[in-house]
N, C-alpha and C. Protein backbone atom coordinates (compact mmCIF):
# COMPACT_ATOMS: atom_id res chain seq x y z
N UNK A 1 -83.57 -56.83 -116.88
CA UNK A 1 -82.43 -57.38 -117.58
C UNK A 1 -82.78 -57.46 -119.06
N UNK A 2 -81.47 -57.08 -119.93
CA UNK A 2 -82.31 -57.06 -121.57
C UNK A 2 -80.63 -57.50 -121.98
N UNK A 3 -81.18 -58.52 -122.96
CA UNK A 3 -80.30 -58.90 -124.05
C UNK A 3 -80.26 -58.06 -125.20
N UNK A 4 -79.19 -57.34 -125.75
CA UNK A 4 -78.74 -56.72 -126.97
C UNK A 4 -78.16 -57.57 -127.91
N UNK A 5 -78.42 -57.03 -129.29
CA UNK A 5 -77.29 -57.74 -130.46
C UNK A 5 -77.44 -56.88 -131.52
N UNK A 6 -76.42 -56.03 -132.03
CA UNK A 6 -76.45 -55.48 -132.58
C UNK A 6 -75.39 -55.27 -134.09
N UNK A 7 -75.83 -55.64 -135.18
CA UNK A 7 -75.50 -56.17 -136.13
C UNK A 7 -75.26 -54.72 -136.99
N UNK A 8 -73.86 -54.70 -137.45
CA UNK A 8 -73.30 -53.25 -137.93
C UNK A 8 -72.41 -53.31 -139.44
N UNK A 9 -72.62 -52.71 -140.00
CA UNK A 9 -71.91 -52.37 -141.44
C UNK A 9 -71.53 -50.95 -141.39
N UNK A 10 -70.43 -51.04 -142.36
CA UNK A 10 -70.03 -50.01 -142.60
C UNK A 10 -69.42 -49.00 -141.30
N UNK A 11 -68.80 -49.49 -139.81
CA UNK A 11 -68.35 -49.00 -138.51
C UNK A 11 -67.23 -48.31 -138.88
N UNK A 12 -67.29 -46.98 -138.34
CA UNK A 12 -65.64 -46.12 -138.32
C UNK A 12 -65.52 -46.22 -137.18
N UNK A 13 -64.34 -46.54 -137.39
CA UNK A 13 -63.52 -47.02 -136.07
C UNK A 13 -61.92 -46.27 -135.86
N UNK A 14 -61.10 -46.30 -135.19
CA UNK A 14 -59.71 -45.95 -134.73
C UNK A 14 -59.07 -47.21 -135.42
N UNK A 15 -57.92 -46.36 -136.05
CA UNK A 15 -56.77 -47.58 -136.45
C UNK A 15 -55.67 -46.84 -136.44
N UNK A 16 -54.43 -47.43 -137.21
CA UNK A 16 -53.04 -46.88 -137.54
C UNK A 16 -52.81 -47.14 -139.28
N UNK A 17 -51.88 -46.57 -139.24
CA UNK A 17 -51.02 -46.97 -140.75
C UNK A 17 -49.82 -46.63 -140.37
N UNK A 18 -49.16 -47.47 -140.72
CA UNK A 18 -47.37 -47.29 -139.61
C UNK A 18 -47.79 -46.81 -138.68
N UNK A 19 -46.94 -45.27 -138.33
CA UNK A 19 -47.08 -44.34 -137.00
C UNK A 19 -48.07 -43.81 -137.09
N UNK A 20 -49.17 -43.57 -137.91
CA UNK A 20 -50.40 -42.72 -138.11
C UNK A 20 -51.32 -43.08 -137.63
N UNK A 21 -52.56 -42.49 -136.44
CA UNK A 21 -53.66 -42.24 -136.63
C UNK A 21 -54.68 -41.84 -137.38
N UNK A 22 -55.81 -43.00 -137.81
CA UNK A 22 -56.33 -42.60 -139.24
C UNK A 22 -57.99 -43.81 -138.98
N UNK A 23 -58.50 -43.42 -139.18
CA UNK A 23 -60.17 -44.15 -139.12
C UNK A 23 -60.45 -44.75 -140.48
N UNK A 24 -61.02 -45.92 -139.91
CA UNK A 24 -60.92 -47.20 -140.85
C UNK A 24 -62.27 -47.42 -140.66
N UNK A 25 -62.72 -48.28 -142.19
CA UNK A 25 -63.69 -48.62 -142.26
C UNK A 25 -63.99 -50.39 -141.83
N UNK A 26 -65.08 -50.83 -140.99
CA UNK A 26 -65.06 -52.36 -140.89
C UNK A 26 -66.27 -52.50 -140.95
N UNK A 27 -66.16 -53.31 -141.97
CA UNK A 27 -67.31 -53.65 -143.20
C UNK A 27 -68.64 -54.21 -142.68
N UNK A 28 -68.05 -55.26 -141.54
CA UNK A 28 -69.34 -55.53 -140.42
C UNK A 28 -68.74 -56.28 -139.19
N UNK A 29 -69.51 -55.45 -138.20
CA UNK A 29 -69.20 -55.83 -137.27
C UNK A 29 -70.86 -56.57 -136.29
N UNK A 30 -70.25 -56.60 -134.65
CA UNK A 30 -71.55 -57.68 -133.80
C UNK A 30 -71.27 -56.83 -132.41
N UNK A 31 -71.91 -56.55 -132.18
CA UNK A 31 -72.04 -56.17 -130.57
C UNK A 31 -72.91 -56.95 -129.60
N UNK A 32 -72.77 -57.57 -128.80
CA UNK A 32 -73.95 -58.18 -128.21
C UNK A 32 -73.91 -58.63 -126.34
N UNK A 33 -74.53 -58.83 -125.53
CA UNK A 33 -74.29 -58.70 -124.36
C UNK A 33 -75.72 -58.59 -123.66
N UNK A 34 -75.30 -58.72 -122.16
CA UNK A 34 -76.65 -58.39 -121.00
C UNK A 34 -76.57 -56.89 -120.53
N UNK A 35 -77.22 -56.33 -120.32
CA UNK A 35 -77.47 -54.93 -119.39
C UNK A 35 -78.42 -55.24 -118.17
N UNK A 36 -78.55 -55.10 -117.06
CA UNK A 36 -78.95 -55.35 -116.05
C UNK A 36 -79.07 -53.93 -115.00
N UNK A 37 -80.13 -53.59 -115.29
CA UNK A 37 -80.29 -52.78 -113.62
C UNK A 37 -80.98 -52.99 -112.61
N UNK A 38 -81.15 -52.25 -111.97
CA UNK A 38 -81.72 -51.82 -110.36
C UNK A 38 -82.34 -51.22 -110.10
N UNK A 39 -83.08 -50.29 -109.42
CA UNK A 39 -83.20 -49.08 -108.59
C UNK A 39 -84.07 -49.76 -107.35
N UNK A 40 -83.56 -48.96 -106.39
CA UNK A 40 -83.92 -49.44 -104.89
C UNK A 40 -84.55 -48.06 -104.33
N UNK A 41 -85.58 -47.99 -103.83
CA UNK A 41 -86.16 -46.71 -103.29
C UNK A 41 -86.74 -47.01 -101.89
N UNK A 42 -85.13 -47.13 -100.57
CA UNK A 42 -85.69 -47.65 -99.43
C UNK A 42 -86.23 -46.42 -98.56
N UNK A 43 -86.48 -45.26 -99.05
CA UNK A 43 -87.31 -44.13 -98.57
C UNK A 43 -87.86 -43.23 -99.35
N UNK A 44 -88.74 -42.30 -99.25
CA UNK A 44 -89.58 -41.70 -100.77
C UNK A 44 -88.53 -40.85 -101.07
N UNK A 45 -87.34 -39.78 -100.97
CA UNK A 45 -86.30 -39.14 -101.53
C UNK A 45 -84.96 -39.87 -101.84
N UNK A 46 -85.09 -41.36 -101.56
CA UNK A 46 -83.69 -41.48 -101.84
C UNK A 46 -83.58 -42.86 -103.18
N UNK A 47 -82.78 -42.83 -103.46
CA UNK A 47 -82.61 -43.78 -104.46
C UNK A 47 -81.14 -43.91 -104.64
N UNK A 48 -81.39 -45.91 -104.60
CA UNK A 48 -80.12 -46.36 -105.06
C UNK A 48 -80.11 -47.28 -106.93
N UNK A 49 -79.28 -46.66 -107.38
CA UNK A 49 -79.37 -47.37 -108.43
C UNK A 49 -77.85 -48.10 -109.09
N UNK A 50 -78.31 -49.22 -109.70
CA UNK A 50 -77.20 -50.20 -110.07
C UNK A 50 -77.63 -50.41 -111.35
N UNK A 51 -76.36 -50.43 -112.19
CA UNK A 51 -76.29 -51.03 -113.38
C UNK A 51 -74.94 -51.93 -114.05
N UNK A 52 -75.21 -53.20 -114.74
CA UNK A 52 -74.32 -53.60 -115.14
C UNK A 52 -73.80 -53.79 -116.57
N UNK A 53 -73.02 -53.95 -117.39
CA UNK A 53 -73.26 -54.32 -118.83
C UNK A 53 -72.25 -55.56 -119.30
N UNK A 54 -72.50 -56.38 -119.30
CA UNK A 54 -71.54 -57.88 -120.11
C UNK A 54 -71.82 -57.63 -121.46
N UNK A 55 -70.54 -57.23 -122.06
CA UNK A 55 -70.54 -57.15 -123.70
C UNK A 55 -69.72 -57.99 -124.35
N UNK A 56 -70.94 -59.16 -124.49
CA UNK A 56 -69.99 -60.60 -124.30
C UNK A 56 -69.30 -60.61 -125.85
N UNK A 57 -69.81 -59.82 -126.81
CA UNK A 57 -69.24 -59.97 -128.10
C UNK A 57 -68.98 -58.26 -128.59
N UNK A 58 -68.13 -58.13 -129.02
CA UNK A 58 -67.52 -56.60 -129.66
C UNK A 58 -66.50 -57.20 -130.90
N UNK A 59 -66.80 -57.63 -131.87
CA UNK A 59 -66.10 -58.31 -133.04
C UNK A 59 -66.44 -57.46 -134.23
N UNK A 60 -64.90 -57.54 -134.45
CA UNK A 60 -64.92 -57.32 -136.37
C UNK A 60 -65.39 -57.96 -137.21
N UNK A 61 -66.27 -58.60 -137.68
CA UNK A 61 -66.45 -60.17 -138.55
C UNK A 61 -65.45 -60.08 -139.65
N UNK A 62 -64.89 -59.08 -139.73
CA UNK A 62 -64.34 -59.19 -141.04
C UNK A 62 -62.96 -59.85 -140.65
N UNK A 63 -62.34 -59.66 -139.78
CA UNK A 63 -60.83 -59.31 -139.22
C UNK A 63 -60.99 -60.92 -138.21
N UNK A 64 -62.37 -60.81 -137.62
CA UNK A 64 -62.30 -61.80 -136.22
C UNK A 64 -61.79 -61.34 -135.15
N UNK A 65 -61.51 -59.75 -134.89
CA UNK A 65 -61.14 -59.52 -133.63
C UNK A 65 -62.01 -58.73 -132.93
N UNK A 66 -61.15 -58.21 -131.29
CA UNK A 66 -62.37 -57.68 -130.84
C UNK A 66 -61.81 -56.06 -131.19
N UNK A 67 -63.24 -55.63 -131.34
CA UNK A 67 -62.99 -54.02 -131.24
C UNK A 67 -62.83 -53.64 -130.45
N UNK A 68 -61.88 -52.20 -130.95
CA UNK A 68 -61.31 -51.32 -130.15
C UNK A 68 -62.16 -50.58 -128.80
N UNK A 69 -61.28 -50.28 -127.16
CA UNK A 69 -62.75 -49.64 -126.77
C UNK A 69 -63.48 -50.06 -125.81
N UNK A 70 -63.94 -51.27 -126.20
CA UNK A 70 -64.72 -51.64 -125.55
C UNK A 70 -64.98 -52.88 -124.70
N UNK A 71 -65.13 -52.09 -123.66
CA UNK A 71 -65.03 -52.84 -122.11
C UNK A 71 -65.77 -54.44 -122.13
N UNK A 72 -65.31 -55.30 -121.85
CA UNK A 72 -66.33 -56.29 -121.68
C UNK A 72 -67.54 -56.02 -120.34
N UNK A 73 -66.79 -55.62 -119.25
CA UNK A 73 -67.91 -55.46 -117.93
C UNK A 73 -67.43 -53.93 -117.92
N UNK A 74 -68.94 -53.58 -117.16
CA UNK A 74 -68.70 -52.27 -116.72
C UNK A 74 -69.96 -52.10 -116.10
N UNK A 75 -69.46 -51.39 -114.51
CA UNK A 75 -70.57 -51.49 -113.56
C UNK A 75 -70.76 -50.00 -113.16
N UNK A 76 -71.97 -49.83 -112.45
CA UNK A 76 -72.30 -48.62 -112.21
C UNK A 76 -73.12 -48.44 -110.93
N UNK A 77 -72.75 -47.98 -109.64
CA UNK A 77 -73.66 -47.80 -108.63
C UNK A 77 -73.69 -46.04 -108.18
N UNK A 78 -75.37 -45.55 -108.34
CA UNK A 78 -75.19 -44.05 -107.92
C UNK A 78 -76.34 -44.37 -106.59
N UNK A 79 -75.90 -43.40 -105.78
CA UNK A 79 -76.77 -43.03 -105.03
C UNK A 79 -77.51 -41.15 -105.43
N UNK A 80 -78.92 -41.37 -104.69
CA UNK A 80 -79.43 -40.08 -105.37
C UNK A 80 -79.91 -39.49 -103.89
N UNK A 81 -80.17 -38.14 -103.42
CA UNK A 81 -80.72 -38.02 -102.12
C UNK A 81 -81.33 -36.85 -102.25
N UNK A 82 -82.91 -36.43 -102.80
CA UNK A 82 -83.37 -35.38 -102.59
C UNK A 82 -83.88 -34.74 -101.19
N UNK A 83 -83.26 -34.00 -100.98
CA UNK A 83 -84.14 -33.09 -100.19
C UNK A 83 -83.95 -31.70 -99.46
N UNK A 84 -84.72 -31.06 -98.32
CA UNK A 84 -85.62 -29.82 -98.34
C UNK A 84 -86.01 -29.41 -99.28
N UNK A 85 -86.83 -30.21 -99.71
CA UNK A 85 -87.32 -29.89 -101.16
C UNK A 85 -86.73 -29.05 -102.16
N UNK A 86 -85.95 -28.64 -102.60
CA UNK A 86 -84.72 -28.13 -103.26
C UNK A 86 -83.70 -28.63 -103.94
N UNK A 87 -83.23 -28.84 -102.52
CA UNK A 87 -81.65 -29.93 -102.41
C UNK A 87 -81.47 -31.23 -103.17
N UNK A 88 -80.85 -31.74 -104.27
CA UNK A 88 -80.56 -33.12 -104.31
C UNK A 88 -78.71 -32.99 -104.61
N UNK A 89 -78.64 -34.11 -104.10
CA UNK A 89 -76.70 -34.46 -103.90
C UNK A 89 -76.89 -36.10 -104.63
N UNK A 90 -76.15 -36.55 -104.54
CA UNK A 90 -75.97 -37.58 -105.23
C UNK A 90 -74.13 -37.97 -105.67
N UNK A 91 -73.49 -39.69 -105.42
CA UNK A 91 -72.43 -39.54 -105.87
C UNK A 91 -72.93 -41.09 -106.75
N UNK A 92 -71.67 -41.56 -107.91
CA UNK A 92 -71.70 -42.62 -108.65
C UNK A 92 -70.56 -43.25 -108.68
N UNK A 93 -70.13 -44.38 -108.58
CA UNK A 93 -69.04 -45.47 -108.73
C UNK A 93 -68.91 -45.85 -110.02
N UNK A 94 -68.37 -45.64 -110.60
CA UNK A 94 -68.15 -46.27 -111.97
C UNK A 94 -67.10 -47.41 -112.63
N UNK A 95 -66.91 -48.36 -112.32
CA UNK A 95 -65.92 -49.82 -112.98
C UNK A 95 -65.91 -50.00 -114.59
N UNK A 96 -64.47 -49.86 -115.05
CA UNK A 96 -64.59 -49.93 -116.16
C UNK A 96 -63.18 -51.48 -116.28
N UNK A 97 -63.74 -52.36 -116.82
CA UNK A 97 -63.18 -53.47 -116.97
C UNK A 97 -61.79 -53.29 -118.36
N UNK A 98 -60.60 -54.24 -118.51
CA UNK A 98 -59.44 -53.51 -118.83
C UNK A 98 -60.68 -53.87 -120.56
N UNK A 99 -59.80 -53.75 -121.46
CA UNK A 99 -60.30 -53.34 -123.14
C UNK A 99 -59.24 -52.97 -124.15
N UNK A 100 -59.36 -53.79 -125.48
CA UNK A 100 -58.36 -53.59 -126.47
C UNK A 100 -58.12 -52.11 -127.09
N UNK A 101 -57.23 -51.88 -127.21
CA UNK A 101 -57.04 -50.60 -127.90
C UNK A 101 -55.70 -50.31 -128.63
N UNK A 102 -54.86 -49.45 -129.12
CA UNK A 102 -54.00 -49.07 -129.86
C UNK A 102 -53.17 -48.34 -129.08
N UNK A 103 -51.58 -48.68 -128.59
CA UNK A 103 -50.70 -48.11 -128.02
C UNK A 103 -50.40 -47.06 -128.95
N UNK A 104 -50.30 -45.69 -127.99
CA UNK A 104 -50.56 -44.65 -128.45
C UNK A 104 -48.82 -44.21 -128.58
N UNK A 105 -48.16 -45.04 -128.28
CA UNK A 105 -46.66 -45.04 -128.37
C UNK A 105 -45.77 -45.72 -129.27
N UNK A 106 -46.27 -46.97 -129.35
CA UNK A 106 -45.69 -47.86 -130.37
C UNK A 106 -46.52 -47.98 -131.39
N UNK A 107 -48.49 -47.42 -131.28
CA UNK A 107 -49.03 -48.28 -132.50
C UNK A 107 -49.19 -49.44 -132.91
N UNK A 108 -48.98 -50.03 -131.29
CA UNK A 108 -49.07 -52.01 -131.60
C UNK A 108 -50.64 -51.80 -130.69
N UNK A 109 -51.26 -53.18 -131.07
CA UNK A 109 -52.38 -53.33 -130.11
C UNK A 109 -51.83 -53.15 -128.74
N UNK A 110 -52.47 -53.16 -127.79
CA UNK A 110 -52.49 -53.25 -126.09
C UNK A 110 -53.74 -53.30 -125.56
N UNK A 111 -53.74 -53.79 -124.62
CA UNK A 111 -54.60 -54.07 -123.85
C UNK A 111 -55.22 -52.96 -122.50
N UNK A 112 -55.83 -51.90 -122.74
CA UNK A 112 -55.67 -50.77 -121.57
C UNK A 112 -56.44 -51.54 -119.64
N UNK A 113 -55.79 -50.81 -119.08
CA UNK A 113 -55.85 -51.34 -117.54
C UNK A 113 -57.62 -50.73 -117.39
N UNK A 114 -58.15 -51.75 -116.34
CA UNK A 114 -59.36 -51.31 -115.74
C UNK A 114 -59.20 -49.76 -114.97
N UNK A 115 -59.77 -49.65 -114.78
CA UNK A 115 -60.48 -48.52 -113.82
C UNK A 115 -61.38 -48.13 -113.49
N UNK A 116 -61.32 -47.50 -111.83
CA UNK A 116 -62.88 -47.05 -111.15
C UNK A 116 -62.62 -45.48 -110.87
N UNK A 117 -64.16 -44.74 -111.56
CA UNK A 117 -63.97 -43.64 -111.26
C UNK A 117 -65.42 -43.32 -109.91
N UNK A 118 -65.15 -42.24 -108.89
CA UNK A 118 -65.83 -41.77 -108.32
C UNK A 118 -66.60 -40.44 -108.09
N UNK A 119 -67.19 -39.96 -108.26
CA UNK A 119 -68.18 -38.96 -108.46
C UNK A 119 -69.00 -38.27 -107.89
N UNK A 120 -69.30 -36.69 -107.91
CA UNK A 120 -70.30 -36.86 -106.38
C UNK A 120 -70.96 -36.01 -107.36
N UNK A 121 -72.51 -34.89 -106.82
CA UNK A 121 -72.71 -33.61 -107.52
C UNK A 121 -73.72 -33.03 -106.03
N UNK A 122 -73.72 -32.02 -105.70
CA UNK A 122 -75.33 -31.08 -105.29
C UNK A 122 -75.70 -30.27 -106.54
N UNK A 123 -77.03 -30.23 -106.73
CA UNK A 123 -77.52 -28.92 -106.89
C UNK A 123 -78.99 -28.20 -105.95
N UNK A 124 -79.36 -27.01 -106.24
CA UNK A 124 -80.12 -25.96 -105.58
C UNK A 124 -81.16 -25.49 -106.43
N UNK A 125 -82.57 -25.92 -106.89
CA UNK A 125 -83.33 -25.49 -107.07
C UNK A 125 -83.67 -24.26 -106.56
N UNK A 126 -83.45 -22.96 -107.38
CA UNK A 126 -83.97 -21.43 -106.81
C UNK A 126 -84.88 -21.21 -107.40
N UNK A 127 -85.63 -21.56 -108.59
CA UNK A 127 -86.96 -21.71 -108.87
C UNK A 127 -87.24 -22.72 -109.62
N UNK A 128 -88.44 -23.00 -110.26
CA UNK A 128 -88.60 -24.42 -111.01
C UNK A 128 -88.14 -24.19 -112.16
N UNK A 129 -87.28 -23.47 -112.59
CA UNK A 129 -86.82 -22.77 -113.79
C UNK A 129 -85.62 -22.17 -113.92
N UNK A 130 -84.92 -22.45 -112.48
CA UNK A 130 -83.21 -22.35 -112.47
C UNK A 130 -82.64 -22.89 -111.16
N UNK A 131 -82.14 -23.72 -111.40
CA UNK A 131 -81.39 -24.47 -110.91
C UNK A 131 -79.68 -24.18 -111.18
N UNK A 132 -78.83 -24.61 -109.37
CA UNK A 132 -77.73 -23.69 -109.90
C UNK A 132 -77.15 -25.03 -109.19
N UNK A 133 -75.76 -25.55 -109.72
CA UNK A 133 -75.29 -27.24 -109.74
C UNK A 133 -73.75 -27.17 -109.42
N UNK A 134 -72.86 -27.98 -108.48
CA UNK A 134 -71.89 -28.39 -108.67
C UNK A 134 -71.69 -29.71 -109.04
N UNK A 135 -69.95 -30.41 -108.98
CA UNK A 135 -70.18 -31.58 -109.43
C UNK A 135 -68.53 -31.43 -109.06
N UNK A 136 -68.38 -33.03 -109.05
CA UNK A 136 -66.54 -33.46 -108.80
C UNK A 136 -66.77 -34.56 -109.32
N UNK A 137 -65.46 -34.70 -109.90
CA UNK A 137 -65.29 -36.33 -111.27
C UNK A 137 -64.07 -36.46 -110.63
N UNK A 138 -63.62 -37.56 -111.14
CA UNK A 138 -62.89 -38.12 -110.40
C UNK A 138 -62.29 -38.08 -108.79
N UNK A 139 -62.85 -37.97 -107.89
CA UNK A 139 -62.59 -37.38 -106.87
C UNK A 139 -61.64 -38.04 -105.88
N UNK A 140 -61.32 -39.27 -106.35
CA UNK A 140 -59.83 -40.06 -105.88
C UNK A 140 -58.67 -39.17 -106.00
N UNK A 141 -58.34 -38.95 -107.36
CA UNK A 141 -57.69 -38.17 -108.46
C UNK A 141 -57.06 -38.97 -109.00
N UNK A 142 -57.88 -40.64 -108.95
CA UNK A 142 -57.11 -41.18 -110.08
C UNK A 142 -55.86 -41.30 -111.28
N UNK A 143 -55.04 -41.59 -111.45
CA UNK A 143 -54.94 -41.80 -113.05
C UNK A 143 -55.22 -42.88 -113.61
N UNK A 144 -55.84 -42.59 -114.72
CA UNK A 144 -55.98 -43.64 -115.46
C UNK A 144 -56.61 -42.87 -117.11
N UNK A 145 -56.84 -44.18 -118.09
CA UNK A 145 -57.08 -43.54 -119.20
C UNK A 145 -58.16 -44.59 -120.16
N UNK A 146 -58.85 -43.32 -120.51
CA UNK A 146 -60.26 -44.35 -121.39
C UNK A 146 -59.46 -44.79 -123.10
N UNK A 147 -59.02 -43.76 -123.00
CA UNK A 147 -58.17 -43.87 -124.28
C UNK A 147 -56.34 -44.24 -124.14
N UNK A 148 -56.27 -45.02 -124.35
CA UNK A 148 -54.77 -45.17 -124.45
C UNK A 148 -54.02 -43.91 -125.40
N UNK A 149 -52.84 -43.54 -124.31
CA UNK A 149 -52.19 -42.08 -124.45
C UNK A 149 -53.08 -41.38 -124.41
N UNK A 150 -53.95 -40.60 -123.87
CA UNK A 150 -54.44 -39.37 -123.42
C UNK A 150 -55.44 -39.97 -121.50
N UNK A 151 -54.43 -39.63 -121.43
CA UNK A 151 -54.93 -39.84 -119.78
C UNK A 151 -55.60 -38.70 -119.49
N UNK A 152 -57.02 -39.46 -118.48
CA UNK A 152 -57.99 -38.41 -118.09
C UNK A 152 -57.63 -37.44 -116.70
N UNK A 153 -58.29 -36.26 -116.73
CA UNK A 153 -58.19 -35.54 -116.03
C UNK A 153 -58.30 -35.90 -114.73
N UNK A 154 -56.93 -35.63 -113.48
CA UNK A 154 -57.51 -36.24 -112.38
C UNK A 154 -58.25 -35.81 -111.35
N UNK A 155 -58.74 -34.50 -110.92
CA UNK A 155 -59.96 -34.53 -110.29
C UNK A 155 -60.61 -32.82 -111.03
N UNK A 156 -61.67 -33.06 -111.14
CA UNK A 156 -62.53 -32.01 -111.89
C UNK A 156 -63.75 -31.50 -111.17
N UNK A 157 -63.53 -29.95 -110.88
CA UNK A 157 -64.67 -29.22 -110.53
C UNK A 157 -65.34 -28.69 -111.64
N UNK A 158 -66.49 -29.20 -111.38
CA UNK A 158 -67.71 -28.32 -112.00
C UNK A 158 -68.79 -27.61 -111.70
N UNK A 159 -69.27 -26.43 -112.04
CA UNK A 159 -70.03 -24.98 -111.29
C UNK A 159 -70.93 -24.81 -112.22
N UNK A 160 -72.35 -24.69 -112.51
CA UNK A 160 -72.96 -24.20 -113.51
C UNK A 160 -74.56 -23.70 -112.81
N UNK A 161 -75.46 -23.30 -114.16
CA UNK A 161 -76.53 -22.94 -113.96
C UNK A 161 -77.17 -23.50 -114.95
N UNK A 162 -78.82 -23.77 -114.55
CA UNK A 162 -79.22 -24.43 -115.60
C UNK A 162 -80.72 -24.17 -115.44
N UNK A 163 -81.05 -23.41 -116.73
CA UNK A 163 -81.72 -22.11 -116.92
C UNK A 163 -82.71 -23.40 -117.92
N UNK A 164 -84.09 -23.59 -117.54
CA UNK A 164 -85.42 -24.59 -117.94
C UNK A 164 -86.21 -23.52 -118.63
N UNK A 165 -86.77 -23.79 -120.07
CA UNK A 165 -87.92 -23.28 -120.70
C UNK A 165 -88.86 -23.96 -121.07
């Protein structure tokens, strides 16, 4: 468990001017909060891991409000599962607690809704030097949005290779 505080000048941040999107400067800001993890290893290939974050302060000092963004809680549980020596799969839970932000419609503050996203991946070690990977994000197919007005994609395949030097 670790306490943060993190003391900021000079932050670009998201704002408006009337109807406009436009990045603002705030002169100083405070971040501060607990982070808390886990990992559980109830057999030698598998692993469970947990993480939490209370971001008990996200303030403008200048303004007195909270910044844009950012979640007060937000939790995280993955499971990991290597094996035939090759093989690892693995999925993650992700909780994102609701958070102030800028209606992307009116340009008034709002408040954006929580959300949980779910996650899985395999990949295939074919040598110690290429590895070939899938992956699925959101795999509910959710909607929801990190950013107010641009809602995230609702379920996403991903295919790659990943070539080690």
């Amino acid at each position: 468990m670790r306490y943060f505080q993190n003391d900021i000048r000079n932050l670009i941040t998201a704002s408006t001017i009337g109807t406009n999107f436009t990045q603002a400067n705030v002169n100083r800001a405070r971040t501060a909060g607990i982070e808390a993890t886990l990992d559980i290893h109830p057999m030698k290939d598998l692993t469970l891991s947990f993480g939490y974050t209370w971001l008990a302060e996200a303030k403008d000092l200048t303004m007195q409000t909270r910044l844009l963004r950012r979640p007060e809680h937000t939790g995280t549980a993955t499971l990991n599962y290597h094996f035939l020596d090759r093989f690892n799969v693995n999925t993650s839970v992700i909780v994102v607690s609701n958070r102030v932000d800028i209606d992307a419609a009116t340009f008034a503050t709002t408040t954006d809704k929580p959300y949980v996203k779910w996650n899985a991946g395999l990949s295939y070690e074919i040598h110690k030097n290429l590895e070939i990977f899938g992956r699925v994000e959101n795999i509910l197919g959710d909607r929801y949005e990190e950013v107010n007005g641009y809602p995230a994609l609702r379920r996403i395949f991903w295919a790659g290779i990943k070539l080690k030097f």
